[in-house]
N, C-alpha and C. Protein backbone atom coordinates (compact mmCIF):
# COMPACT_ATOMS: atom_id res chain seq x y z
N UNK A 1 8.07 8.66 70.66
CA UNK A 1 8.50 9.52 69.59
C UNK A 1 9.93 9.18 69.15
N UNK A 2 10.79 9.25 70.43
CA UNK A 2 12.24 8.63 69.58
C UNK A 2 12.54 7.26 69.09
N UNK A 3 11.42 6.19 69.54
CA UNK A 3 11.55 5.08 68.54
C UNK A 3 11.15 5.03 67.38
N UNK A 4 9.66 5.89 66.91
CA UNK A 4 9.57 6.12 65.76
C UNK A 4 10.63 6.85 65.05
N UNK A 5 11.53 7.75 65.34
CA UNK A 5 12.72 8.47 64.38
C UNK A 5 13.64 7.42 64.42
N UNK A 6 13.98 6.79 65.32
CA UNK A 6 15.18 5.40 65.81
C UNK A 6 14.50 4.81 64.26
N UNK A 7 12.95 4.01 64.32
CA UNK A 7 12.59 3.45 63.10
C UNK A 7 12.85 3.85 61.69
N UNK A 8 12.68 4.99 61.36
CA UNK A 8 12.57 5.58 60.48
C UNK A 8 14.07 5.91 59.74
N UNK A 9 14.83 5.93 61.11
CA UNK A 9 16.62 5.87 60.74
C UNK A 9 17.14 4.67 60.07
N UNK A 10 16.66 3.46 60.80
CA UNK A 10 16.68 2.31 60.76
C UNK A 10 16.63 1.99 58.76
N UNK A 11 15.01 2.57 59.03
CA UNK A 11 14.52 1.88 57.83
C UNK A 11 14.90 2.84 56.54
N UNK A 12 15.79 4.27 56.82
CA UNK A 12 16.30 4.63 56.01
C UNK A 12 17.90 4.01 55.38
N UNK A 13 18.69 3.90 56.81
CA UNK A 13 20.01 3.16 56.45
C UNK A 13 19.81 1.46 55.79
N UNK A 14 18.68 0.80 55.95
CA UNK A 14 18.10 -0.33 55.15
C UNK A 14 18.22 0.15 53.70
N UNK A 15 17.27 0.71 53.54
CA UNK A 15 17.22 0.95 52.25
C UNK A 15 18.20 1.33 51.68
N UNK A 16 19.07 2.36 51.93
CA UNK A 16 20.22 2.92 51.33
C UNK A 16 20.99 1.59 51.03
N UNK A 17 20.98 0.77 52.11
CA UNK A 17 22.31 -0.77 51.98
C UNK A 17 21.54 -1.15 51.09
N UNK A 18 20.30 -1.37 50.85
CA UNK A 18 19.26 -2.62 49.65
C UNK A 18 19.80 -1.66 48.32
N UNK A 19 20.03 -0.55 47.91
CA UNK A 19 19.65 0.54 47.27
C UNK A 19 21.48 0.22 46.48
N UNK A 20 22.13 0.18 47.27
CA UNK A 20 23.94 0.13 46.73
C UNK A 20 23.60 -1.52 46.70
N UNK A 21 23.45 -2.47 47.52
CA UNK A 21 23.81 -3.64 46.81
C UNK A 21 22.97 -3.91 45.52
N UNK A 22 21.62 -3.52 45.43
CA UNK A 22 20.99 -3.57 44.12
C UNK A 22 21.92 -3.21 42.43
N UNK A 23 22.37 -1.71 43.42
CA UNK A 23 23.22 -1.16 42.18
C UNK A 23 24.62 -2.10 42.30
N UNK A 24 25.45 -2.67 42.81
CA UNK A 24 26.17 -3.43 42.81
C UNK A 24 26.06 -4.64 41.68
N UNK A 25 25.27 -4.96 42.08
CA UNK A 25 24.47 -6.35 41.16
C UNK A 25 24.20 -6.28 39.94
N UNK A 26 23.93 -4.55 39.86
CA UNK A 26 23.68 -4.56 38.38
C UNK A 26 25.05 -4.19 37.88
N UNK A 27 25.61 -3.74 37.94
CA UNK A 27 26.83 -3.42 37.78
C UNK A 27 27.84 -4.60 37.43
N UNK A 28 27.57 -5.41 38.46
CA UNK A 28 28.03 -7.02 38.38
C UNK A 28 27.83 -7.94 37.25
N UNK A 29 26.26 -7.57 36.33
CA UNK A 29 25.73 -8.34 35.36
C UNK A 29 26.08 -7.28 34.66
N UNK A 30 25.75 -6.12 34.18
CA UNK A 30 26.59 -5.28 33.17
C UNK A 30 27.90 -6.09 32.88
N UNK A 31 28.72 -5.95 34.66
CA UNK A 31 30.40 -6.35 33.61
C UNK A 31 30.01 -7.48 32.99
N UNK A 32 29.51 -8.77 33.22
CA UNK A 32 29.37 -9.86 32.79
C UNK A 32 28.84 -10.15 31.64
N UNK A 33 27.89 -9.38 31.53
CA UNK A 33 27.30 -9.00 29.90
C UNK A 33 28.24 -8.73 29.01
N UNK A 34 29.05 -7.37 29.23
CA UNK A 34 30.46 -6.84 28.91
C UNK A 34 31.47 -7.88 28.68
N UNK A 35 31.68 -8.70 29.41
CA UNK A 35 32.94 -9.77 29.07
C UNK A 35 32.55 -10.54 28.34
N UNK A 36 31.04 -11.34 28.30
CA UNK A 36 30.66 -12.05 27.13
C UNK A 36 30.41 -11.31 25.71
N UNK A 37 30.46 -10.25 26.25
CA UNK A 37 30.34 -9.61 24.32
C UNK A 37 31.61 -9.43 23.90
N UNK A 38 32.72 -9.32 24.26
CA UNK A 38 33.89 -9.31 24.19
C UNK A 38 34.29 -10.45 24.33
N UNK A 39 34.10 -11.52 24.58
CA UNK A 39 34.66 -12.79 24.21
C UNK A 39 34.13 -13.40 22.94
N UNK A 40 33.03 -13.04 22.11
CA UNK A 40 31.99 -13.14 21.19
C UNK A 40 33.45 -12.40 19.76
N UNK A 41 33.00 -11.02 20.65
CA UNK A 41 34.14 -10.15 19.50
C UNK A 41 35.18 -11.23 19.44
N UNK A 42 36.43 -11.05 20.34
CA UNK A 42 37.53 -11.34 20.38
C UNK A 42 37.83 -13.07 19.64
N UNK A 43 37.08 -14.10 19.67
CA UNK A 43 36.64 -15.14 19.24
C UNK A 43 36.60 -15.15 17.58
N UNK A 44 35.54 -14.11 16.95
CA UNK A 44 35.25 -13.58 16.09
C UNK A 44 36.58 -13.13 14.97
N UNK A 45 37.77 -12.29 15.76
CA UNK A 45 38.56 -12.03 15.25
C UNK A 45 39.59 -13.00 14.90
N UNK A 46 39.82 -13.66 16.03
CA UNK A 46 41.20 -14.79 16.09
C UNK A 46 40.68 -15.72 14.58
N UNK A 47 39.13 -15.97 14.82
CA UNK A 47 38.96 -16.86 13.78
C UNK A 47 38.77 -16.70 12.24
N UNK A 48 39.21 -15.22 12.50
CA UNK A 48 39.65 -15.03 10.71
C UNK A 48 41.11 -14.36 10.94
N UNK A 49 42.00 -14.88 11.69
CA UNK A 49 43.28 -14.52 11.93
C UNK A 49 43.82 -15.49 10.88
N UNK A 50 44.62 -15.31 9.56
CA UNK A 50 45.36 -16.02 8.98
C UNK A 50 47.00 -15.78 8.89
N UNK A 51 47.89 -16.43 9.57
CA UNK A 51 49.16 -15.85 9.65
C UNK A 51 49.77 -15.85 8.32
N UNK A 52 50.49 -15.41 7.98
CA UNK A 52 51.44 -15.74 6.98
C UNK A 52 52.48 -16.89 7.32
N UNK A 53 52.65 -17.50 6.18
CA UNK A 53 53.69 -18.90 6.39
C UNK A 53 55.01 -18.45 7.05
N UNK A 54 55.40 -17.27 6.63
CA UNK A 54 56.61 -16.59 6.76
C UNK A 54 56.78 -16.12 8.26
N UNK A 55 55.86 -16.40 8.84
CA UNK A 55 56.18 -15.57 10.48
C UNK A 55 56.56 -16.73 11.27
N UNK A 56 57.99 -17.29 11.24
CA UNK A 56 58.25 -18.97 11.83
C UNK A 56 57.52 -18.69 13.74
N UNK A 57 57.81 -17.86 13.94
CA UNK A 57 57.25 -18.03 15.80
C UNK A 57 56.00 -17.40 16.06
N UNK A 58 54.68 -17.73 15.68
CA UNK A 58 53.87 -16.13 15.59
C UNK A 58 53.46 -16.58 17.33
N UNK A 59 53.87 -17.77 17.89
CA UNK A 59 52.91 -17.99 19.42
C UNK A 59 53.54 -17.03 20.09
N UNK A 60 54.03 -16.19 20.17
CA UNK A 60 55.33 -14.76 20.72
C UNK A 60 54.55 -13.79 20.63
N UNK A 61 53.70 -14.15 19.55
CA UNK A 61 52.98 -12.59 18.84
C UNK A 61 51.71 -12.09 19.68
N UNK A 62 51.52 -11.18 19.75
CA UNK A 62 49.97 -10.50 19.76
C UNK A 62 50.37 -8.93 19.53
N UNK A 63 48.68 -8.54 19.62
CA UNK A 63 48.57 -7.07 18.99
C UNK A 63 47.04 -6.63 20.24
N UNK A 64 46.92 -5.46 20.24
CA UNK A 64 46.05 -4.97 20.60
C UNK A 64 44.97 -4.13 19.96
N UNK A 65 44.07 -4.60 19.78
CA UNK A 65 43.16 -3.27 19.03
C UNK A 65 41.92 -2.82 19.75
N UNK A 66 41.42 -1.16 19.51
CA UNK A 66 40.56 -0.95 19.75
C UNK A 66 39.73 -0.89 18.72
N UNK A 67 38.02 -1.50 18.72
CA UNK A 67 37.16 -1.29 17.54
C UNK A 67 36.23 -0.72 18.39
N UNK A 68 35.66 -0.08 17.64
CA UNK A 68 34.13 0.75 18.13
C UNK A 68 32.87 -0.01 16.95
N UNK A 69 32.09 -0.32 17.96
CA UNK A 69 31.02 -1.06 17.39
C UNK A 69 29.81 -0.51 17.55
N UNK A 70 28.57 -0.22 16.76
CA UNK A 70 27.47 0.56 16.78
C UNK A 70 26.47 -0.40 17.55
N UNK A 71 25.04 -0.19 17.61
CA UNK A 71 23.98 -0.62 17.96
C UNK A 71 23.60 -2.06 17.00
N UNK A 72 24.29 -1.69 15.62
CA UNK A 72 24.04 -2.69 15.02
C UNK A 72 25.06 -3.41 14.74
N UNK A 73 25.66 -3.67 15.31
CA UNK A 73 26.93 -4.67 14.42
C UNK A 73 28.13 -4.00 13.86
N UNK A 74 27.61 -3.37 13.41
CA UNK A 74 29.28 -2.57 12.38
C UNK A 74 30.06 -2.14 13.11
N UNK A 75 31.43 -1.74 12.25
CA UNK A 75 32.73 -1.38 12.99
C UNK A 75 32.36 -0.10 12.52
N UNK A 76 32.46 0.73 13.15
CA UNK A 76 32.65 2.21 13.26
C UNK A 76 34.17 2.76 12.84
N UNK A 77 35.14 2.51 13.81
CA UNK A 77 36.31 2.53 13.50
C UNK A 77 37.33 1.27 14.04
N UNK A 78 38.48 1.70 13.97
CA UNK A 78 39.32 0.44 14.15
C UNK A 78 40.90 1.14 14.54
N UNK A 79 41.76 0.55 15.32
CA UNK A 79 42.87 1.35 15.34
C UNK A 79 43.52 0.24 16.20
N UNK A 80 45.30 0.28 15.96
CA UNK A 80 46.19 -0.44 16.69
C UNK A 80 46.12 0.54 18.47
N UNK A 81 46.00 -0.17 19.11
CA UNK A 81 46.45 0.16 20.84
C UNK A 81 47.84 0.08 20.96
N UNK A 82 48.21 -1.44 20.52
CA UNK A 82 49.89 -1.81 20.88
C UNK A 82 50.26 -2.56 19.25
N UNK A 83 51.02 -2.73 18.43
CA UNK A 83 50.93 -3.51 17.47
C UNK A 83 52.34 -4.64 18.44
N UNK A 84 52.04 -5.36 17.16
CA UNK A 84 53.21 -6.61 17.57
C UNK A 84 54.55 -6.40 17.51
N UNK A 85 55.07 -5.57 16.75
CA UNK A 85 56.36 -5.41 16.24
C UNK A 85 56.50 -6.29 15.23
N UNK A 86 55.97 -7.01 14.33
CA UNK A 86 55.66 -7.49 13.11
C UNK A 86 55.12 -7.01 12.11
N UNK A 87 55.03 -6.85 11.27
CA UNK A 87 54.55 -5.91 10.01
C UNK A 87 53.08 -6.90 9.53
N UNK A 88 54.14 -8.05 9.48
CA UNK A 88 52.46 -9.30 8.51
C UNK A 88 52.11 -9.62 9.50
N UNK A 89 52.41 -9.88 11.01
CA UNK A 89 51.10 -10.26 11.46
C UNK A 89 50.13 -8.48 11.72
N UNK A 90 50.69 -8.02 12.24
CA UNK A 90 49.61 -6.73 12.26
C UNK A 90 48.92 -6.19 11.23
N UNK A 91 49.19 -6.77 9.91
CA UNK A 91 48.07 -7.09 8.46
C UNK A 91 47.56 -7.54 8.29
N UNK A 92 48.05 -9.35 8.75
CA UNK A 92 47.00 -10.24 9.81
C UNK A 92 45.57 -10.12 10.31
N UNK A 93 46.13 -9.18 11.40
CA UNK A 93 45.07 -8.87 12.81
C UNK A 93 44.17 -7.95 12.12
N UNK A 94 44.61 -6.81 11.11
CA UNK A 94 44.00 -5.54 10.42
C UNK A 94 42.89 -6.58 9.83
N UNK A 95 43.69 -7.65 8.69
CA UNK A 95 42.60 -8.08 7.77
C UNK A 95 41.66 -8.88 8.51
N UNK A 96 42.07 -9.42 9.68
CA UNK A 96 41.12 -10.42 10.58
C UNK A 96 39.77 -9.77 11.48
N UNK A 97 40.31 -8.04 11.89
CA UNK A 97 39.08 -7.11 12.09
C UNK A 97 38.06 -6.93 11.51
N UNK A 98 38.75 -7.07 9.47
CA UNK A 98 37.66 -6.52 8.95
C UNK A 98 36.98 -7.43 8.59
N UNK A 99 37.38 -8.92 8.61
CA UNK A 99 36.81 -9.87 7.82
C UNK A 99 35.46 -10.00 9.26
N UNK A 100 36.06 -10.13 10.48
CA UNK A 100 34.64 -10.76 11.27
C UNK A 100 33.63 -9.98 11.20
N UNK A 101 33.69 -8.33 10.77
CA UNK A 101 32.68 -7.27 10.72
C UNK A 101 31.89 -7.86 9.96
N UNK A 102 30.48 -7.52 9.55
CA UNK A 102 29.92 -6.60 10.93
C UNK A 102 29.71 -7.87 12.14
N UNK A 103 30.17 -7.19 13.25
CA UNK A 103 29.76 -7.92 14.48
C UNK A 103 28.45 -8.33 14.79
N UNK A 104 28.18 -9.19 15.76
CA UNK A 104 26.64 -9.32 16.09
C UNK A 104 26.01 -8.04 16.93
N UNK A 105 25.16 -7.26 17.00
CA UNK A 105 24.81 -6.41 17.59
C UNK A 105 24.97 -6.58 19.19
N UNK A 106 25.45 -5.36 19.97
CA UNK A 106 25.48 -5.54 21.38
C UNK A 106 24.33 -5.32 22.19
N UNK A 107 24.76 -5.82 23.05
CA UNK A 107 23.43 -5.77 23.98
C UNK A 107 23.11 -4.48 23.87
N UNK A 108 21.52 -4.20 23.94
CA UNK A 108 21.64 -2.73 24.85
C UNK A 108 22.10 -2.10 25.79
N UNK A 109 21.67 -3.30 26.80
CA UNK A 109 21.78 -2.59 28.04
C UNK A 109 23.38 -2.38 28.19
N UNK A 110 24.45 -2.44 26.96
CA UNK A 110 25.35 -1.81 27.18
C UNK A 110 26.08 -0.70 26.69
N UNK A 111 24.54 -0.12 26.00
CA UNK A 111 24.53 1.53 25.89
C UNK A 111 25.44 1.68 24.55
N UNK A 112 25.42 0.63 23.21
CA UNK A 112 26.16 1.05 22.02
C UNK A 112 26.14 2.27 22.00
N UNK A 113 27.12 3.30 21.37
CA UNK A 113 28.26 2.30 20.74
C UNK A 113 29.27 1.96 21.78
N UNK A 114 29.80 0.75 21.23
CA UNK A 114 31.29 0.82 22.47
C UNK A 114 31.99 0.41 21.64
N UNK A 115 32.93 1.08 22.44
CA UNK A 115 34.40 1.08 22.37
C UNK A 115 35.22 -0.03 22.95
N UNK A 116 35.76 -1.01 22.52
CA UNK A 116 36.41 -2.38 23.26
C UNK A 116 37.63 -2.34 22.69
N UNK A 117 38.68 -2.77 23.74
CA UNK A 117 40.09 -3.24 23.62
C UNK A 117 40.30 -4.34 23.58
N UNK A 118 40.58 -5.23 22.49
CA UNK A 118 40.52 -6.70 22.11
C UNK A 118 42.40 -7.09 22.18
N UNK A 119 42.82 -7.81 22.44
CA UNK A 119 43.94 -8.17 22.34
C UNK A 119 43.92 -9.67 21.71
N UNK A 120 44.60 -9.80 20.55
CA UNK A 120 44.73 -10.79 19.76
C UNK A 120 45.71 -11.33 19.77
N UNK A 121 45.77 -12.98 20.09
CA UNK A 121 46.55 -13.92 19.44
C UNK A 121 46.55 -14.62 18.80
N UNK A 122 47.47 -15.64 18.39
CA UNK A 122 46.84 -16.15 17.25
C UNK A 122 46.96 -18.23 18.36
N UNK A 123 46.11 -17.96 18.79
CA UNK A 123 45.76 -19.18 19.46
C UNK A 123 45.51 -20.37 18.76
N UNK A 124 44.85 -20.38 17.81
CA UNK A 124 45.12 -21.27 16.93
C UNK A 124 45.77 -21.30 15.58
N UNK A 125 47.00 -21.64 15.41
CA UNK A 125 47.95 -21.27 14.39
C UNK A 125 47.32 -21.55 12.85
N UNK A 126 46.43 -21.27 12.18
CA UNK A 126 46.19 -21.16 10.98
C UNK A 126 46.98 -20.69 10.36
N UNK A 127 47.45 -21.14 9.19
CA UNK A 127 48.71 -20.70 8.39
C UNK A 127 48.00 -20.08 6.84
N UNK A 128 48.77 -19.27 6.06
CA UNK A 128 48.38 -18.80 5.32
C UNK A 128 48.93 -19.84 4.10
N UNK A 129 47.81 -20.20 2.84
CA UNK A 129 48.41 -21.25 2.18
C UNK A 129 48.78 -20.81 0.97
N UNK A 130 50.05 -21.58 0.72
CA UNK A 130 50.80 -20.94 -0.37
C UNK A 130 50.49 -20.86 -1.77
């Protein structure tokens, strides 16, 4: 009798460990899902980042934004987190949000809409032409 409860302990604390590393794992591919859709976004933005000629140092620069993105693609809203302390590039980054919209739709399984904090630089210096 007490090896069958010994078993049954056994094969409960099993499961519980199979039961958290399962959820671990998923959790693990969620974030990973999560960082590739956000590198998709963030990609998206830089590459309609056009500086102005006038900003002589912009590699100094970045900005932070949050966008909220629906099930389908669109920007919902949009808002500065941190701006640059620059006026034209954070008109820049504004006009570079709206130009990559609408986004590609997010995964499901990461429960649109979301909310993402993108931080922009301007990594590749595209200049604005005169």
């Amino acid at each position: 009798m007490r090896e069958k409860i010994r078993e049954r302990e056994e094969s409960a604390h099993l499961s519980a460990a199979l039961s958290r590393v399962a959820k671990a794992a998923a959790e693990g591919d969620r974030e990973g899902l999560f960082n590739r859709y956000l590198s998709r976004v963030t990609g998206l933005i830089e590459a309609n980042l056009i500086i102005p000629e006038v900003i002589k140092d912009p590699s100094r620069l970045s900005a932070t934004v949050i966008v909220v993105i629906d099930a389908r693609g669109r920007l919902k809203k949009f808002r500065f987190e941190k701006k640059s302390g620059n006026r034209l590039f954070d008109e820049a980054v504004r006009r570079a949000v709206y130009l990559a919209a609408p986004f590609p739709p997010p995964p499901a399984r990461l429960s649109p809409p979301l909310e993402i904090g993108v931080v922009v630089r301007p990594l590749r210096l595209l200049r604005e032409e005169p």
